[in-house]
N, C-alpha and C. Protein backbone atom coordinates (compact mmCIF):
# COMPACT_ATOMS: atom_id res chain seq x y z
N UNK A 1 0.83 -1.17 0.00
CA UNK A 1 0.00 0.00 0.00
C UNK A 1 0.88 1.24 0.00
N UNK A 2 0.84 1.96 -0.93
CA UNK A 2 1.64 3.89 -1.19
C UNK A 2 0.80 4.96 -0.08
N UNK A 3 1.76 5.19 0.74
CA UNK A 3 1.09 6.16 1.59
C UNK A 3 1.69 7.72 1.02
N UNK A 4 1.04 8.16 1.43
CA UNK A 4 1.79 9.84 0.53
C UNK A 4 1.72 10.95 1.64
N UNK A 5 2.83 11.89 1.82
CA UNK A 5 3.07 12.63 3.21
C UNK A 5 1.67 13.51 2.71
N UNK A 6 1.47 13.90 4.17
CA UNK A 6 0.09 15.25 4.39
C UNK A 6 0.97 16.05 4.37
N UNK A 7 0.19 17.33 3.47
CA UNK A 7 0.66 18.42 3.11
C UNK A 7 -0.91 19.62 3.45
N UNK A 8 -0.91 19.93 4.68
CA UNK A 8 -1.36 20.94 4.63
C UNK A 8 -1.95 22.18 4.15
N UNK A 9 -0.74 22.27 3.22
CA UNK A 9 -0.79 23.87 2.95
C UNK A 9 -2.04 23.38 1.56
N UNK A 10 -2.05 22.34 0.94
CA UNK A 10 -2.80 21.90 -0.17
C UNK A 10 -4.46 22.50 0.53
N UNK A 11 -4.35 22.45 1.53
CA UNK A 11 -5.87 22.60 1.82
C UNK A 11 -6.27 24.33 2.55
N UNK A 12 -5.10 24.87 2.70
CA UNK A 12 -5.20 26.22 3.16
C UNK A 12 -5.57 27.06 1.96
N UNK A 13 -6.76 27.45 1.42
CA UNK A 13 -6.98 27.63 -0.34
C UNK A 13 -7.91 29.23 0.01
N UNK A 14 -8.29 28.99 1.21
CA UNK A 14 -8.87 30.50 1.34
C UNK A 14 -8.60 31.27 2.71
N UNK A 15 -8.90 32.58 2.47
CA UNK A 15 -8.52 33.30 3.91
C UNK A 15 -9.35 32.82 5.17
N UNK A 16 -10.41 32.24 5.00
CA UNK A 16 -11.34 32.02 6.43
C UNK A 16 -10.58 30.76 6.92
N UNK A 17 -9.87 30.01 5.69
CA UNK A 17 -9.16 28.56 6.43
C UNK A 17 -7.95 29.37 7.23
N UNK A 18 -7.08 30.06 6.73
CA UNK A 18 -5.81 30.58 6.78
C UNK A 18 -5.98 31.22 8.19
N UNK A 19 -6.95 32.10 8.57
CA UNK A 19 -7.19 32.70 10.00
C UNK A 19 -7.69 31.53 11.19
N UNK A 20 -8.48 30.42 10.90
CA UNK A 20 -9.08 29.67 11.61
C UNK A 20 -7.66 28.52 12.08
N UNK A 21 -6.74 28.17 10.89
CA UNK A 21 -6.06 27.32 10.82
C UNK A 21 -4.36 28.06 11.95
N UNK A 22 -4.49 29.63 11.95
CA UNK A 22 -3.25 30.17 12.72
C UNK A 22 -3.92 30.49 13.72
N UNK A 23 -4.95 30.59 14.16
CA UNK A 23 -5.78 30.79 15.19
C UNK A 23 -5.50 29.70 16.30
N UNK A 24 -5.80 28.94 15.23
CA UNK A 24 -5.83 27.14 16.91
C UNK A 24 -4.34 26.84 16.93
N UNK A 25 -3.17 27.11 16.26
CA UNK A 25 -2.21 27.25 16.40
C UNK A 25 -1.86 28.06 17.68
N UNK A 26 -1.97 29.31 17.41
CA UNK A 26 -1.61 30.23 18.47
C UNK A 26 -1.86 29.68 19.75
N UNK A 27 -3.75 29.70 19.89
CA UNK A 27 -4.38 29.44 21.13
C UNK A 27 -3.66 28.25 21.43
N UNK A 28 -3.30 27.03 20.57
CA UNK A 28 -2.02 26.29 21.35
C UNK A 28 -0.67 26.22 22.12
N UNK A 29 -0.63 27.42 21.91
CA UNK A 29 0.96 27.86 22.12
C UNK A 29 1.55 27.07 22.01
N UNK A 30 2.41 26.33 20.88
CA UNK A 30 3.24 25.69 20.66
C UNK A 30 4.21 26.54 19.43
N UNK A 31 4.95 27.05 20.14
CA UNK A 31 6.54 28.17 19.27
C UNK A 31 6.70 27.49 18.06
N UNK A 32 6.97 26.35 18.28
CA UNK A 32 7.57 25.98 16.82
C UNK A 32 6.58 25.80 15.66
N UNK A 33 5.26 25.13 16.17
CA UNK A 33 3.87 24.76 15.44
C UNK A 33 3.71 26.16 14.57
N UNK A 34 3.58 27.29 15.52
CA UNK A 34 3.39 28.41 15.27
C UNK A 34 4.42 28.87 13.25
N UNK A 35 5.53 28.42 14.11
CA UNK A 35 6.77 28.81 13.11
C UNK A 35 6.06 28.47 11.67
N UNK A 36 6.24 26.73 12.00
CA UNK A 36 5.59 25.68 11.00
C UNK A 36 4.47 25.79 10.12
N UNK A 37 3.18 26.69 11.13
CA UNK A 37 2.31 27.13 10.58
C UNK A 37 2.21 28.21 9.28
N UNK A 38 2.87 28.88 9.69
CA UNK A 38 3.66 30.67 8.91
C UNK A 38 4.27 29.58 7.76
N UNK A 39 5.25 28.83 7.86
CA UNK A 39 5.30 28.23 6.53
C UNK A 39 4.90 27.80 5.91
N UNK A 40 3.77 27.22 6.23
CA UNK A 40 3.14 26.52 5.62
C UNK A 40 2.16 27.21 4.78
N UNK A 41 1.24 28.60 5.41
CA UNK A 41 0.62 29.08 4.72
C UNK A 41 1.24 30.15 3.62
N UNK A 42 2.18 30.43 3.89
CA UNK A 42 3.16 31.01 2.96
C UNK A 42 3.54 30.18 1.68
N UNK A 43 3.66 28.37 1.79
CA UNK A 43 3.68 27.86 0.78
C UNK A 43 2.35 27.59 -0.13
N UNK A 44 1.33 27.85 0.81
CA UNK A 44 0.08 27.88 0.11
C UNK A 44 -0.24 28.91 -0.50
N UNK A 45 0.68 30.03 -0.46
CA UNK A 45 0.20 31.55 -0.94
C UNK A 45 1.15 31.46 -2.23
N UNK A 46 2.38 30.49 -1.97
CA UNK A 46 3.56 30.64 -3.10
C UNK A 46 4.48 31.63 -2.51
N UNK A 47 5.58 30.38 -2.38
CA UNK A 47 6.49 31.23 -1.90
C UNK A 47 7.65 32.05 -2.44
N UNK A 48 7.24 32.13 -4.15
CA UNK A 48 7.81 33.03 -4.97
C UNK A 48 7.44 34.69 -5.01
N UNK A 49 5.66 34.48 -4.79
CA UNK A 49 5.56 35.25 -4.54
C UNK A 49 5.78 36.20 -2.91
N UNK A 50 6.04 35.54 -1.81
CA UNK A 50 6.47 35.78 -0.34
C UNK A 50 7.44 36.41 -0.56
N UNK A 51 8.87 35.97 -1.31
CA UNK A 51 9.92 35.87 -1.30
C UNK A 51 10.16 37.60 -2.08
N UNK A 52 9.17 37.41 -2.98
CA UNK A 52 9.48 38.57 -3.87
C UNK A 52 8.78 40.12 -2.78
N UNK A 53 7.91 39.71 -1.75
CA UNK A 53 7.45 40.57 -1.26
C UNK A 53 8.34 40.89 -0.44
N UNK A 54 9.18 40.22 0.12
CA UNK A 54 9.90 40.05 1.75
C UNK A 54 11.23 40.54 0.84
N UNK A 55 11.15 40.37 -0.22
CA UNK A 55 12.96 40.29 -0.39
C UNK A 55 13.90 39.54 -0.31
N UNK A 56 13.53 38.37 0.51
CA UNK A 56 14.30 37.54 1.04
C UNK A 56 14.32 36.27 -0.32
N UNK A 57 15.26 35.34 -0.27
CA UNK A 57 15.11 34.42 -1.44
C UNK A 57 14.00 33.24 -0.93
N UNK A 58 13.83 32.81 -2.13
CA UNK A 58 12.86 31.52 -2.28
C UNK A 58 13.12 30.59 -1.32
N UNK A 59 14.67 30.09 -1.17
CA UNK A 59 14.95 28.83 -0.92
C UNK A 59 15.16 29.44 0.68
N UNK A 60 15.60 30.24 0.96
CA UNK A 60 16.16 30.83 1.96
C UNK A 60 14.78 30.69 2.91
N UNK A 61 14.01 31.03 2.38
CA UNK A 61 12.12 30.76 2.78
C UNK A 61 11.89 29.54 3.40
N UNK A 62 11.88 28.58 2.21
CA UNK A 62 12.07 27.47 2.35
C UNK A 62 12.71 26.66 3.79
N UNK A 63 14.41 26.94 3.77
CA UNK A 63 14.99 26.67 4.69
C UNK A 63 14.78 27.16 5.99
N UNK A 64 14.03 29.00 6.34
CA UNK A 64 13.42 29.32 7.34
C UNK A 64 12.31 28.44 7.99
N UNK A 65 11.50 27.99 7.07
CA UNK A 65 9.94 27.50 7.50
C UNK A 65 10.56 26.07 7.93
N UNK A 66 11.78 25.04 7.71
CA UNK A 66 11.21 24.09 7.47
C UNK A 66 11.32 23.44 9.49
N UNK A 67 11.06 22.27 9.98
CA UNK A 67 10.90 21.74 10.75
C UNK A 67 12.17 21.70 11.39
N UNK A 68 12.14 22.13 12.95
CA UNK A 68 13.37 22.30 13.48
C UNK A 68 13.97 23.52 13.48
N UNK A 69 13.87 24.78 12.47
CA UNK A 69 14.83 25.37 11.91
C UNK A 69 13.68 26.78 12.72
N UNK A 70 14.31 27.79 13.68
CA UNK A 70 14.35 28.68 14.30
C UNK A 70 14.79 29.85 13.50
N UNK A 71 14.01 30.55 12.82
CA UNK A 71 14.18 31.52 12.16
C UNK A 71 14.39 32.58 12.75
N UNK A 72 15.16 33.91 12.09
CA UNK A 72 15.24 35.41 12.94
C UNK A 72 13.73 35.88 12.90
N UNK A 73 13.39 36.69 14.01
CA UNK A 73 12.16 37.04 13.98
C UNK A 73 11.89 38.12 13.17
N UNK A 74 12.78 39.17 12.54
CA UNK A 74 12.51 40.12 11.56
C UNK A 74 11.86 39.12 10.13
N UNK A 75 12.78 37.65 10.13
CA UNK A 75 12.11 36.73 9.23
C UNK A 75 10.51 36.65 9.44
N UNK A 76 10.31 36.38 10.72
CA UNK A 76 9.19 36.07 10.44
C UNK A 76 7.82 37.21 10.71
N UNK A 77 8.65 38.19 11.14
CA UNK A 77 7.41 39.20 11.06
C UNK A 77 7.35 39.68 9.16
N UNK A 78 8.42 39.79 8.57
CA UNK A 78 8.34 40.09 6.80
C UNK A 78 7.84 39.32 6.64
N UNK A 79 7.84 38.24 6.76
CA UNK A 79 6.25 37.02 5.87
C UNK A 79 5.26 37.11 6.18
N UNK A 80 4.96 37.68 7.75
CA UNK A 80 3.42 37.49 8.33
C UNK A 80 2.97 39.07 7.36
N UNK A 81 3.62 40.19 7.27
CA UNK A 81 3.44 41.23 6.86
C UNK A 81 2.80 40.35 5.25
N UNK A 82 3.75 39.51 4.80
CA UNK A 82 3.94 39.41 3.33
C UNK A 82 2.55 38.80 2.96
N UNK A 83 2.30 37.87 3.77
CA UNK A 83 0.90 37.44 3.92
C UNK A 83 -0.42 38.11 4.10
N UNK A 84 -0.33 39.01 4.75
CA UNK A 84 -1.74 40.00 4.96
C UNK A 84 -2.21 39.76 6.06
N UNK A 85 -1.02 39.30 7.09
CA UNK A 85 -2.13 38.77 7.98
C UNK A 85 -1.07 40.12 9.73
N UNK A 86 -2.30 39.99 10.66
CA UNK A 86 -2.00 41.43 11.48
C UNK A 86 -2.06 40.43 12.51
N UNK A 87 -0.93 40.76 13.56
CA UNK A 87 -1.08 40.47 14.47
C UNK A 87 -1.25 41.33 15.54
N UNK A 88 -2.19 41.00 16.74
CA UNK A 88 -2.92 42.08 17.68
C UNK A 88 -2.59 41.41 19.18
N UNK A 89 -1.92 42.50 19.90
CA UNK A 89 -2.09 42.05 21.20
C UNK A 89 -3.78 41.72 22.10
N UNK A 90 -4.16 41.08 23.32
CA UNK A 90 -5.17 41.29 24.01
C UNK A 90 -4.60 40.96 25.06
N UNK A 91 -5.79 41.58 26.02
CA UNK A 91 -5.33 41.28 27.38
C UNK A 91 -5.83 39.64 27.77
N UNK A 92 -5.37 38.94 28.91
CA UNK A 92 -5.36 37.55 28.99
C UNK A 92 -6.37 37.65 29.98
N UNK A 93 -7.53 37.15 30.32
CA UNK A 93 -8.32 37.52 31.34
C UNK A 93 -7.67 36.22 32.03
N UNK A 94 -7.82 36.63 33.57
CA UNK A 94 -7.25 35.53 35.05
C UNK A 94 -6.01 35.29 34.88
N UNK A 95 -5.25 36.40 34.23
CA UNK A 95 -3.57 35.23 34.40
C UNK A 95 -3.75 36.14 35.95
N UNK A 96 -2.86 34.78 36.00
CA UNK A 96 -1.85 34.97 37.74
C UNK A 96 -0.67 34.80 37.50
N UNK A 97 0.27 36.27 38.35
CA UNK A 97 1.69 35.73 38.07
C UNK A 97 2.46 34.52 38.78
N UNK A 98 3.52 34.55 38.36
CA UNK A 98 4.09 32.98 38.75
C UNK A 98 5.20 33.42 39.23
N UNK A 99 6.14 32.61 40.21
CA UNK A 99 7.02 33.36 40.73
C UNK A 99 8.19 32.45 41.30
């Protein structure tokens, strides 16, 4: 039996997926997921065109997003820019500090 890797980004095809899909990311807080995520929808947008927005090269993209790989954060705020997508602080209702 041919199993074939899941590819995500194949199914990120409109903006209501793209916000819903970095949304449950976030609310997960998982740093790297997060990272992973940003690449992923960036490869769903084409990352020729990212690359050409950001400046930054194709492959260089590539090698930012991929698994494991801790990008500079100026990286990754130019793609979230490159993408259209805004990120907004809120306040956390009930945190307690920790100490």
């Amino acid at each position: 039996m041919k199993t074939t890797t899941f590819d995500i980004s194949k199914y990120l095809d409109n903006q209501e997926i793209i916000e819903e899909y970095l949304n449950q990311v976030l609310a997960d807080g998982d740093n790297d997921e997060f990272i992973r995520a940003i690449g992923h929808i960036a490869k769903a947008k084409g990352m020729s065109e990212i690359a050409k927005k950001t400046g930054l090269g194709r492959e260089s993209l590539y090698k930012a997003f991929s698994n494991g790989v801790k990008p500079r954060f100026d990286t990754v705020l130019k793609v979230i820019n490159a993408l259209g997508i805004k990120l907004q602080t809120a306040k956390i209702d009930n945190l307690t500090a920790t100490s």
